[in-house]
N, C-alpha and C. Protein backbone atom coordinates (compact mmCIF):
# COMPACT_ATOMS: atom_id res chain seq x y z
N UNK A 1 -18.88 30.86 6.54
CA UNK A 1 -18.80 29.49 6.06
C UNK A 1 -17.57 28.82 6.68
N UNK A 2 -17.79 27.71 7.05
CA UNK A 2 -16.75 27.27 8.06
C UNK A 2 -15.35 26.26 7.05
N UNK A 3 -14.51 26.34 7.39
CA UNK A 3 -13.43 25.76 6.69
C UNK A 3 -12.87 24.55 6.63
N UNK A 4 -13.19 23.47 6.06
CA UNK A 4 -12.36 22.13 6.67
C UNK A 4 -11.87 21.60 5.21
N UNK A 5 -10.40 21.06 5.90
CA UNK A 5 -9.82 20.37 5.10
C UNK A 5 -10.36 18.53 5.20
N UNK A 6 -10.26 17.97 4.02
CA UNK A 6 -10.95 16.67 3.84
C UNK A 6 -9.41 16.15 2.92
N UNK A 7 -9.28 14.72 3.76
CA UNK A 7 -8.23 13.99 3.32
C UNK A 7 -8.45 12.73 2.72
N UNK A 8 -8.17 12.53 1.41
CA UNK A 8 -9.18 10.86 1.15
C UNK A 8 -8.01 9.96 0.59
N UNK A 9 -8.32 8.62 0.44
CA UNK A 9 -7.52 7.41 -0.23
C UNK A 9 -8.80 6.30 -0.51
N UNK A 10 -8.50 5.71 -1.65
CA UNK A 10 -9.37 4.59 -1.44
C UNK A 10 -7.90 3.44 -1.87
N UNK A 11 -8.34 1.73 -1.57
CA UNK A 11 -7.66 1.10 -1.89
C UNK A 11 -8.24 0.10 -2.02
N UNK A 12 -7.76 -0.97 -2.53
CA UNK A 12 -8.10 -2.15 -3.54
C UNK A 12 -7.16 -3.14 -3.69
N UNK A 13 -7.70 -4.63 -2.95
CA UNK A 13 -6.92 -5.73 -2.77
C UNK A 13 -7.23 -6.18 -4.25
N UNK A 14 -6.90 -6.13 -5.06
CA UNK A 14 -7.29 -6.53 -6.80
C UNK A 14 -7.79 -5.44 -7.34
N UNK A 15 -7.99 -5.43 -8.55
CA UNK A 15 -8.45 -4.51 -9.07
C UNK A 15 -9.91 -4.90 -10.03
N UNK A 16 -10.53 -5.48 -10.12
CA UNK A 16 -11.63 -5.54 -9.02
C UNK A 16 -11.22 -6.34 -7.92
N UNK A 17 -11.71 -6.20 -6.83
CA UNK A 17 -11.65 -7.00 -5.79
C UNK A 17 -12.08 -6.38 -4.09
N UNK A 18 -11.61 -7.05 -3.29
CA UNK A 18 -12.05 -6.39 -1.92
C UNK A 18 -11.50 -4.55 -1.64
N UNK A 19 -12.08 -4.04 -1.04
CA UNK A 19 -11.21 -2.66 -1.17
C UNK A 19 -12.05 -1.43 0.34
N UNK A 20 -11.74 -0.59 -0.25
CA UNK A 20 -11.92 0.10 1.14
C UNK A 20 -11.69 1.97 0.61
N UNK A 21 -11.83 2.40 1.73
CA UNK A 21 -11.09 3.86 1.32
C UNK A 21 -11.36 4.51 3.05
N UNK A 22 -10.25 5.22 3.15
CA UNK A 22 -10.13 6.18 4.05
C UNK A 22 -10.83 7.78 4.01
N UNK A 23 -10.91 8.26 4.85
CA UNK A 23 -11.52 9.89 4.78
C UNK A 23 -10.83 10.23 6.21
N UNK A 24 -10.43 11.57 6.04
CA UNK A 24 -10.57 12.53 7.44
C UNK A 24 -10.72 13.53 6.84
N UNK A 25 -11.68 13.90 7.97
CA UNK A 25 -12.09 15.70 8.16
C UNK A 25 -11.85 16.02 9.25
N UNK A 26 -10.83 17.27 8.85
CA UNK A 26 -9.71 18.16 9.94
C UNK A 26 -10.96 19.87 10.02
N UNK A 27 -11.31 20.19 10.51
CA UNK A 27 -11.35 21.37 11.34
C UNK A 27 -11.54 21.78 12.36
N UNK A 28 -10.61 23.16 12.46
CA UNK A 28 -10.16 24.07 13.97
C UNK A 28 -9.49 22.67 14.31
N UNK A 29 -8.92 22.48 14.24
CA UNK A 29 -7.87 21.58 15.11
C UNK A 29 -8.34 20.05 15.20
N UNK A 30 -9.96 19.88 15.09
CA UNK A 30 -10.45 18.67 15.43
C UNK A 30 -10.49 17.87 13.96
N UNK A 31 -10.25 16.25 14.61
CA UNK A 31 -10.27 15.77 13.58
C UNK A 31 -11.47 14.43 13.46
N UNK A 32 -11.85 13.77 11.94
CA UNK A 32 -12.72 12.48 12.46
C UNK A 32 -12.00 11.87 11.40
N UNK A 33 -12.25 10.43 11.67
CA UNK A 33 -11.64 9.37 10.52
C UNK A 33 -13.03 8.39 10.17
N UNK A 34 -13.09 8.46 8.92
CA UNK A 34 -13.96 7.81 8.50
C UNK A 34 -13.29 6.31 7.37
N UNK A 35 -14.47 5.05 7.95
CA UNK A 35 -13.68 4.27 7.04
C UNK A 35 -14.26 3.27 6.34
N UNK A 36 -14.40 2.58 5.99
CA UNK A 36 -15.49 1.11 5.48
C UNK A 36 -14.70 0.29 4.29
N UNK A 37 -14.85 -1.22 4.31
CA UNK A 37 -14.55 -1.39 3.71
C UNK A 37 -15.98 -2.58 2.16
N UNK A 38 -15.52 -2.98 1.35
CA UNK A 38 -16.33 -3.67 0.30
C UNK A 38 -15.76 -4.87 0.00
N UNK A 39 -16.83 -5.96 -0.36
CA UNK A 39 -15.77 -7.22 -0.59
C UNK A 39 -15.72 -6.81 -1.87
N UNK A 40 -16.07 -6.58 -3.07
CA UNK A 40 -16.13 -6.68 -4.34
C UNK A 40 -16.28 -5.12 -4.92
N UNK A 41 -15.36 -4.29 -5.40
CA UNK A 41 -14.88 -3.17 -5.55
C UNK A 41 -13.75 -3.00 -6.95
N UNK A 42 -13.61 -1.21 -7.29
CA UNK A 42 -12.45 -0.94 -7.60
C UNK A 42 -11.86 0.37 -7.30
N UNK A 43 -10.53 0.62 -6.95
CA UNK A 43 -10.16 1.25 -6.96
C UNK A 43 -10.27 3.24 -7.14
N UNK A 44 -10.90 3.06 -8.41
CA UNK A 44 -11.69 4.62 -8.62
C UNK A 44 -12.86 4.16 -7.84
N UNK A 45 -13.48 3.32 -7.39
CA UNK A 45 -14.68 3.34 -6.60
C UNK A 45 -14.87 3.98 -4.89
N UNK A 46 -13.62 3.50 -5.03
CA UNK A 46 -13.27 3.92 -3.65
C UNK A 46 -12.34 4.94 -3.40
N UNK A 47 -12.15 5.46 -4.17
CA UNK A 47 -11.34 6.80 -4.40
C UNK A 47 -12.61 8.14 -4.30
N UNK A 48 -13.51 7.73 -5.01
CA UNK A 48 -14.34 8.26 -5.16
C UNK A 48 -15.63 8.17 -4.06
N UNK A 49 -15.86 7.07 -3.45
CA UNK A 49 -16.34 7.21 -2.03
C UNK A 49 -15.97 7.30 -0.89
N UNK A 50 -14.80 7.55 -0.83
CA UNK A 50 -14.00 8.70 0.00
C UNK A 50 -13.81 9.86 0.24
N UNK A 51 -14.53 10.46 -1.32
CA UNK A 51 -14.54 11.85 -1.31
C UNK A 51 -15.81 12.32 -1.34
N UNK A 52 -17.00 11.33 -1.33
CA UNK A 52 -18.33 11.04 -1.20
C UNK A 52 -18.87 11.12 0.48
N UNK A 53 -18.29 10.13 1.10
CA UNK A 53 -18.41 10.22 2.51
C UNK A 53 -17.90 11.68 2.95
N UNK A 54 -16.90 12.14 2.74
CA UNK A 54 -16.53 13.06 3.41
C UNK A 54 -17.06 13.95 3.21
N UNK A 55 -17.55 14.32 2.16
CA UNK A 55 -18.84 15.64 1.65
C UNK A 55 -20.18 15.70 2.37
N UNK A 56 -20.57 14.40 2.69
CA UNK A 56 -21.60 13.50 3.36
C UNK A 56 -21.71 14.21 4.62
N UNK A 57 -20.31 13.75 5.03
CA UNK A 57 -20.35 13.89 6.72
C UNK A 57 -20.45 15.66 6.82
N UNK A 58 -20.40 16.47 6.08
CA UNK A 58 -20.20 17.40 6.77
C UNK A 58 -21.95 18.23 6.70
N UNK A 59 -22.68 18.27 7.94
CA UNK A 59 -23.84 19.04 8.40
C UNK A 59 -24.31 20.44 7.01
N UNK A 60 -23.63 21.12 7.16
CA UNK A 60 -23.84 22.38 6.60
C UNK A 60 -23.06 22.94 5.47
N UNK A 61 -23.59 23.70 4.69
CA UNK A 61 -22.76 23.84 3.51
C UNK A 61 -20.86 24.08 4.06
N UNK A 62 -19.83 24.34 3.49
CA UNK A 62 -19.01 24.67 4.05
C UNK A 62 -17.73 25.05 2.37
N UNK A 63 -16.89 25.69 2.97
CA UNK A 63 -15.22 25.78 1.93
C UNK A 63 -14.73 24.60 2.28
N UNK A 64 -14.49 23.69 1.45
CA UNK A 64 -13.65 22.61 1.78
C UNK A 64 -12.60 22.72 0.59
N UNK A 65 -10.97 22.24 1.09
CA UNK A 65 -9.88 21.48 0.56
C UNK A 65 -10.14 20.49 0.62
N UNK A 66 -10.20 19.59 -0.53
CA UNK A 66 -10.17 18.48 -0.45
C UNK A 66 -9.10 17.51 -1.39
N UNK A 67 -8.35 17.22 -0.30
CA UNK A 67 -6.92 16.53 -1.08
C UNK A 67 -7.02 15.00 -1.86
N UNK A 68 -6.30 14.57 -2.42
CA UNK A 68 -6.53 13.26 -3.16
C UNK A 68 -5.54 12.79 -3.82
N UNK A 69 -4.98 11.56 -3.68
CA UNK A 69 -3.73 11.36 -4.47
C UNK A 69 -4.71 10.78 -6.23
N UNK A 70 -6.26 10.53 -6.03
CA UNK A 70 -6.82 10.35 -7.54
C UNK A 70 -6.84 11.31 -8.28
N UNK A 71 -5.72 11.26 -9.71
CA UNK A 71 -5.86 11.26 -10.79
C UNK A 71 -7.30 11.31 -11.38
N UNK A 72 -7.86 10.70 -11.19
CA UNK A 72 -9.51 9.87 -11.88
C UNK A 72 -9.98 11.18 -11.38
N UNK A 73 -10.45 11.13 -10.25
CA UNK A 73 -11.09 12.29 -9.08
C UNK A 73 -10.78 13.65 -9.40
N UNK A 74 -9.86 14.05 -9.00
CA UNK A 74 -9.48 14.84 -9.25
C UNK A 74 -9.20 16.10 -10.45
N UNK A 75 -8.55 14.98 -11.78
CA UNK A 75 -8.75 15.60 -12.90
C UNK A 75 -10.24 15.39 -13.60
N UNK A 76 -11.39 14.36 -13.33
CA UNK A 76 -12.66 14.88 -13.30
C UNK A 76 -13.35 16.46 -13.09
N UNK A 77 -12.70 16.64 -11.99
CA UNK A 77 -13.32 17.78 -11.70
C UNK A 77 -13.05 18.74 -12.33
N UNK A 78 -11.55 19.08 -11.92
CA UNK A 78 -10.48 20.42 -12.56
C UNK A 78 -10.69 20.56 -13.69
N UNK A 79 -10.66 19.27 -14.39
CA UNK A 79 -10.54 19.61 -16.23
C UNK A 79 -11.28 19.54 -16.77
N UNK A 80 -12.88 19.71 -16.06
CA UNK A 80 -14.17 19.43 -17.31
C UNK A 80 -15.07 18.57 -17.36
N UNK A 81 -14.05 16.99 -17.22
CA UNK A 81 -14.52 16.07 -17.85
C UNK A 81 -16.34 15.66 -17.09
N UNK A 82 -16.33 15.84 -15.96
CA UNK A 82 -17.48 15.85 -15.24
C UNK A 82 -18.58 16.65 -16.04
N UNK A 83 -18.67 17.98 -15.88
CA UNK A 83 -19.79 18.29 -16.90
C UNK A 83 -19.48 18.18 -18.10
N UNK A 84 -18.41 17.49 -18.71
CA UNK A 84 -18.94 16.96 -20.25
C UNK A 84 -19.51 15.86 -20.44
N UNK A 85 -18.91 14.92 -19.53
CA UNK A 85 -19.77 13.73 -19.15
C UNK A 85 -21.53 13.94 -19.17
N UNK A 86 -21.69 14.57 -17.90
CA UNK A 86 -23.36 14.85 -17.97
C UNK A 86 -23.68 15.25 -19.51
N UNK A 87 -23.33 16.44 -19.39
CA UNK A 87 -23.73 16.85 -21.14
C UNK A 87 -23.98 16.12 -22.27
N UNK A 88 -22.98 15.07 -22.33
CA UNK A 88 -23.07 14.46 -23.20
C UNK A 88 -23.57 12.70 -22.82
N UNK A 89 -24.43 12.87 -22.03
CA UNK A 89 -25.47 11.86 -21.07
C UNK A 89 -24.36 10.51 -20.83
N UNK A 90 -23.70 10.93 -19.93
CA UNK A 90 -22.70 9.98 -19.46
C UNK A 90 -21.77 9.22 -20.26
N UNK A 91 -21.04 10.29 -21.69
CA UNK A 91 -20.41 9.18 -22.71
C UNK A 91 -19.13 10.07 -22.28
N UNK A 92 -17.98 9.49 -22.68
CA UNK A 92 -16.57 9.69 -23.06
C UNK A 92 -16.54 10.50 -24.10
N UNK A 93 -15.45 11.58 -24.66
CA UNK A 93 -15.37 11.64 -25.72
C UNK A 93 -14.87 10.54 -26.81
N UNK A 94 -14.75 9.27 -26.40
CA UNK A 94 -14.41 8.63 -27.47
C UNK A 94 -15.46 7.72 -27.18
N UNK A 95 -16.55 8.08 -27.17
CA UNK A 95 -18.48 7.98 -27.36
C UNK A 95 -18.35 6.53 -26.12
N UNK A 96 -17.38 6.30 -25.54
CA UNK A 96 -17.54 5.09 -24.67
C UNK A 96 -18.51 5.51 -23.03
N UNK A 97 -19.06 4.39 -22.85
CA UNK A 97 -19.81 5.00 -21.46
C UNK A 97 -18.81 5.35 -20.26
N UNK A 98 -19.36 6.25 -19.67
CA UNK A 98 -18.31 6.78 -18.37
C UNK A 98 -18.65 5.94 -17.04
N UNK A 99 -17.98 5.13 -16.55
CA UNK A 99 -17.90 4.20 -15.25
C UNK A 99 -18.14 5.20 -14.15
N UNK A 100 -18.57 4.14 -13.16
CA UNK A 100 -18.95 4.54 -11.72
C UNK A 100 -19.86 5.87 -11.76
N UNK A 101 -21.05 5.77 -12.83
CA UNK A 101 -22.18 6.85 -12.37
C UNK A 101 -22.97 7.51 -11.45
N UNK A 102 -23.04 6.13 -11.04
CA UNK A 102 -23.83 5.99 -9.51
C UNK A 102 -23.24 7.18 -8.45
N UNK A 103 -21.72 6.85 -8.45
CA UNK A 103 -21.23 7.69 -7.65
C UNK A 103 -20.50 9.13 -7.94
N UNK A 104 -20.85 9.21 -9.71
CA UNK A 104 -20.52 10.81 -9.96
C UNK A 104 -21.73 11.09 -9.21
N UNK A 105 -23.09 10.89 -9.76
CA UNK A 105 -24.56 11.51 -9.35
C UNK A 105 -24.56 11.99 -7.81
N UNK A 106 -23.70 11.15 -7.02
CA UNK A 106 -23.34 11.35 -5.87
C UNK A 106 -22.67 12.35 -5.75
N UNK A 107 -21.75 12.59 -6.46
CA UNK A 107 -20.71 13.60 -5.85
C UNK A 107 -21.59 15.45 -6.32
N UNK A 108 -22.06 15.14 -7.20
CA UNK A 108 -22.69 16.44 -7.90
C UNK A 108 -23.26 17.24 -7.22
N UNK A 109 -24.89 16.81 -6.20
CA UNK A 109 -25.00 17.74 -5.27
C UNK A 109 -24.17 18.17 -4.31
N UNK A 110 -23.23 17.65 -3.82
CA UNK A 110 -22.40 17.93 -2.94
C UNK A 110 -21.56 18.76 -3.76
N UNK A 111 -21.11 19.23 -4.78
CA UNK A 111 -20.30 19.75 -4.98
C UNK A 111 -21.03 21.46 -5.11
N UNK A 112 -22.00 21.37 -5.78
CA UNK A 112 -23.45 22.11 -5.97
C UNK A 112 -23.48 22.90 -3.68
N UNK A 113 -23.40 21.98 -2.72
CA UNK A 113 -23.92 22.23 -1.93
C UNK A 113 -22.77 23.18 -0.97
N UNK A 114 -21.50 22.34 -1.60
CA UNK A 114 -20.32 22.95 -0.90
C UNK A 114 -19.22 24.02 -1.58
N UNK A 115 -18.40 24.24 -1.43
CA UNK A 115 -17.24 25.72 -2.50
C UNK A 115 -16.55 24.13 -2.09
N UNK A 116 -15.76 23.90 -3.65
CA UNK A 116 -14.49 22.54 -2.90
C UNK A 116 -13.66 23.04 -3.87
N UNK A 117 -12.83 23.49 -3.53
CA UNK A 117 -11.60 22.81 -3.93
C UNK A 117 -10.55 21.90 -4.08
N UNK A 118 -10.88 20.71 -5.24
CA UNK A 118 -9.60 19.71 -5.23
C UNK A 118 -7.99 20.15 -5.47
N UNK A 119 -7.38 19.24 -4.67
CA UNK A 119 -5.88 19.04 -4.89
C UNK A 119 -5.46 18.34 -4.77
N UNK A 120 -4.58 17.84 -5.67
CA UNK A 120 -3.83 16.04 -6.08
C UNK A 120 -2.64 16.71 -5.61
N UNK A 121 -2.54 15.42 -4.41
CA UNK A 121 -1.35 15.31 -3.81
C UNK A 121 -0.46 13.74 -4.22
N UNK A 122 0.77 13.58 -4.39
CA UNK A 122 1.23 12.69 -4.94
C UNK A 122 1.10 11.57 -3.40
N UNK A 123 0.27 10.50 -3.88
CA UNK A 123 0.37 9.49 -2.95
C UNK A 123 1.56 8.60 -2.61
N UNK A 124 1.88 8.09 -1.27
CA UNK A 124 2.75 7.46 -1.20
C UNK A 124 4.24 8.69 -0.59
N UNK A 125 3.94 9.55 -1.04
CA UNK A 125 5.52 10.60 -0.95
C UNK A 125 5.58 11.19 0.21
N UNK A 126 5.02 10.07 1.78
CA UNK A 126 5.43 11.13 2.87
C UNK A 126 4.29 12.28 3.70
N UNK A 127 3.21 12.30 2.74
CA UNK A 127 1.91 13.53 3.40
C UNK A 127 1.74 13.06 4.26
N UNK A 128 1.43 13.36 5.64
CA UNK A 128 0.75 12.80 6.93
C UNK A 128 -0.95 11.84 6.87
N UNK A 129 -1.47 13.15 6.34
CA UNK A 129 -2.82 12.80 6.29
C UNK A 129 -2.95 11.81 5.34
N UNK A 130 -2.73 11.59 3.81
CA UNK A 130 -2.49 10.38 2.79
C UNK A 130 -2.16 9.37 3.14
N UNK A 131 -0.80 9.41 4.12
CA UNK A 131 -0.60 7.76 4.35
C UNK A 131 -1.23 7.50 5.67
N UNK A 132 -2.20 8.61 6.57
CA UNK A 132 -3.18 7.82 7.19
C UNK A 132 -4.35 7.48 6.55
N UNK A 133 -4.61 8.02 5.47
CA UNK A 133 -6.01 7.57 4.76
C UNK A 133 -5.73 6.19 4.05
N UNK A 134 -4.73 6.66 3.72
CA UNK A 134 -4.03 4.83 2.87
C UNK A 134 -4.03 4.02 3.72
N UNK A 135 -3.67 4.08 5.19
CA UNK A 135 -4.24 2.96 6.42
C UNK A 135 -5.17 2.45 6.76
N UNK A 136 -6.00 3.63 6.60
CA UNK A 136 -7.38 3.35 7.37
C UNK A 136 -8.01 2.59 5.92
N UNK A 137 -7.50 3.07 4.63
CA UNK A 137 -8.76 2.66 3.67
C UNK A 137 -8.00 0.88 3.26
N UNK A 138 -6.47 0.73 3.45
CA UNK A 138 -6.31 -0.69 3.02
C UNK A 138 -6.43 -1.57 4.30
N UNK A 139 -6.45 -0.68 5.93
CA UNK A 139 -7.41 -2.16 7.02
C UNK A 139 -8.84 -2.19 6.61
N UNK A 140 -9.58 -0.55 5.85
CA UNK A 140 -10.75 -1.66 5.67
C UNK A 140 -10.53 -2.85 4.73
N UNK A 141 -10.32 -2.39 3.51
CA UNK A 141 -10.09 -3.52 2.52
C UNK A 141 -9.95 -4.87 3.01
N UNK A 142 -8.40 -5.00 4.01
CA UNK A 142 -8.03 -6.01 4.85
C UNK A 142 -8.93 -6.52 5.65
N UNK A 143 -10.04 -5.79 6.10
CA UNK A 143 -11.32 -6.55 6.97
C UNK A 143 -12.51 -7.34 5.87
N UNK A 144 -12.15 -7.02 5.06
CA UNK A 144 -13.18 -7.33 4.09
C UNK A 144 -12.50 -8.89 3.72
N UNK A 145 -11.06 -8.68 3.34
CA UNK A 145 -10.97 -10.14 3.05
C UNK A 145 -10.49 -11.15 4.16
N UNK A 146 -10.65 -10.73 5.02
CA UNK A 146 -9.99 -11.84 5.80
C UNK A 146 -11.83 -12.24 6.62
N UNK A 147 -13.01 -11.41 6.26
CA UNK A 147 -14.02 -11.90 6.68
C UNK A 147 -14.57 -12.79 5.69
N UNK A 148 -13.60 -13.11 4.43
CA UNK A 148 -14.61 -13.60 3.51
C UNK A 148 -13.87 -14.91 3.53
């Protein structure tokens, strides 16, 4: 099973508002940057289709690291809240509905298809790969509003 590390950011000119998110996938040495941006977005949206695309892009099952400065993302996974969510047909424990479904449903086979391991890396503090994903994902954003 082949090994790649996956680097994500999403970002968000408002919160809702125009936004974007970055991806790279690093293996054996090679790398790709993936990017797009949305006029009308948020933040966990694109946090979360960053880590969507990048699962996407990869052909064949695989071990992936997959880094993330999301909180949201991240502690989804690690701590549960994802299959309690399903379980309990997309509610919160404080019985409220759980946002951005569309794109858990998304992330599920892929997680099902691949071994991943998440890791929250503190954004902003210097990582190489983070503050290129934070580039690539706030020029998309930035293409989004300056086309509108």
């Amino acid at each position: 099973m082949k090994k790649v590390n996956i680097y994500t950011d999403g970002a968000c000119r408002g919160n809702p508002g125009a936004g974007g998110y970055g991806t790279i996938l690093e293996y054996d040495g090679n790398e790709k940057e993936l990017s797009a941006g949305f006029p009308s977005t948020t933040n966990n949206r694109m946090e979360l289709t960053a880590a969507i695309v990048g699962l996407e892009a990869l052909k064949q099952p695989c071990e992936v690291t997959l880094y993330s400065d999301s909180k949201y993302l991240v502690d989804a996974i690690q701590k549960g809240w994802l299959k309690s969510w399903q379980a309990k047909s997309w509610r919160k424990s404080d019985s409220k509905p759980v946002l951005n479904i569309d794109l858990w449903e998304r992330i599920i086979p892929l997680l099902e298809k691949h071994r991943v391991n998440f890791v929250w890396i503190k954004g902003h503090d210097g990582h190489p790969y983070n503050e290129r994903c934070d580039i690539l994902a706030t020029e998309a954003a930035d293409s989004v509003v300056i086309k509108n």
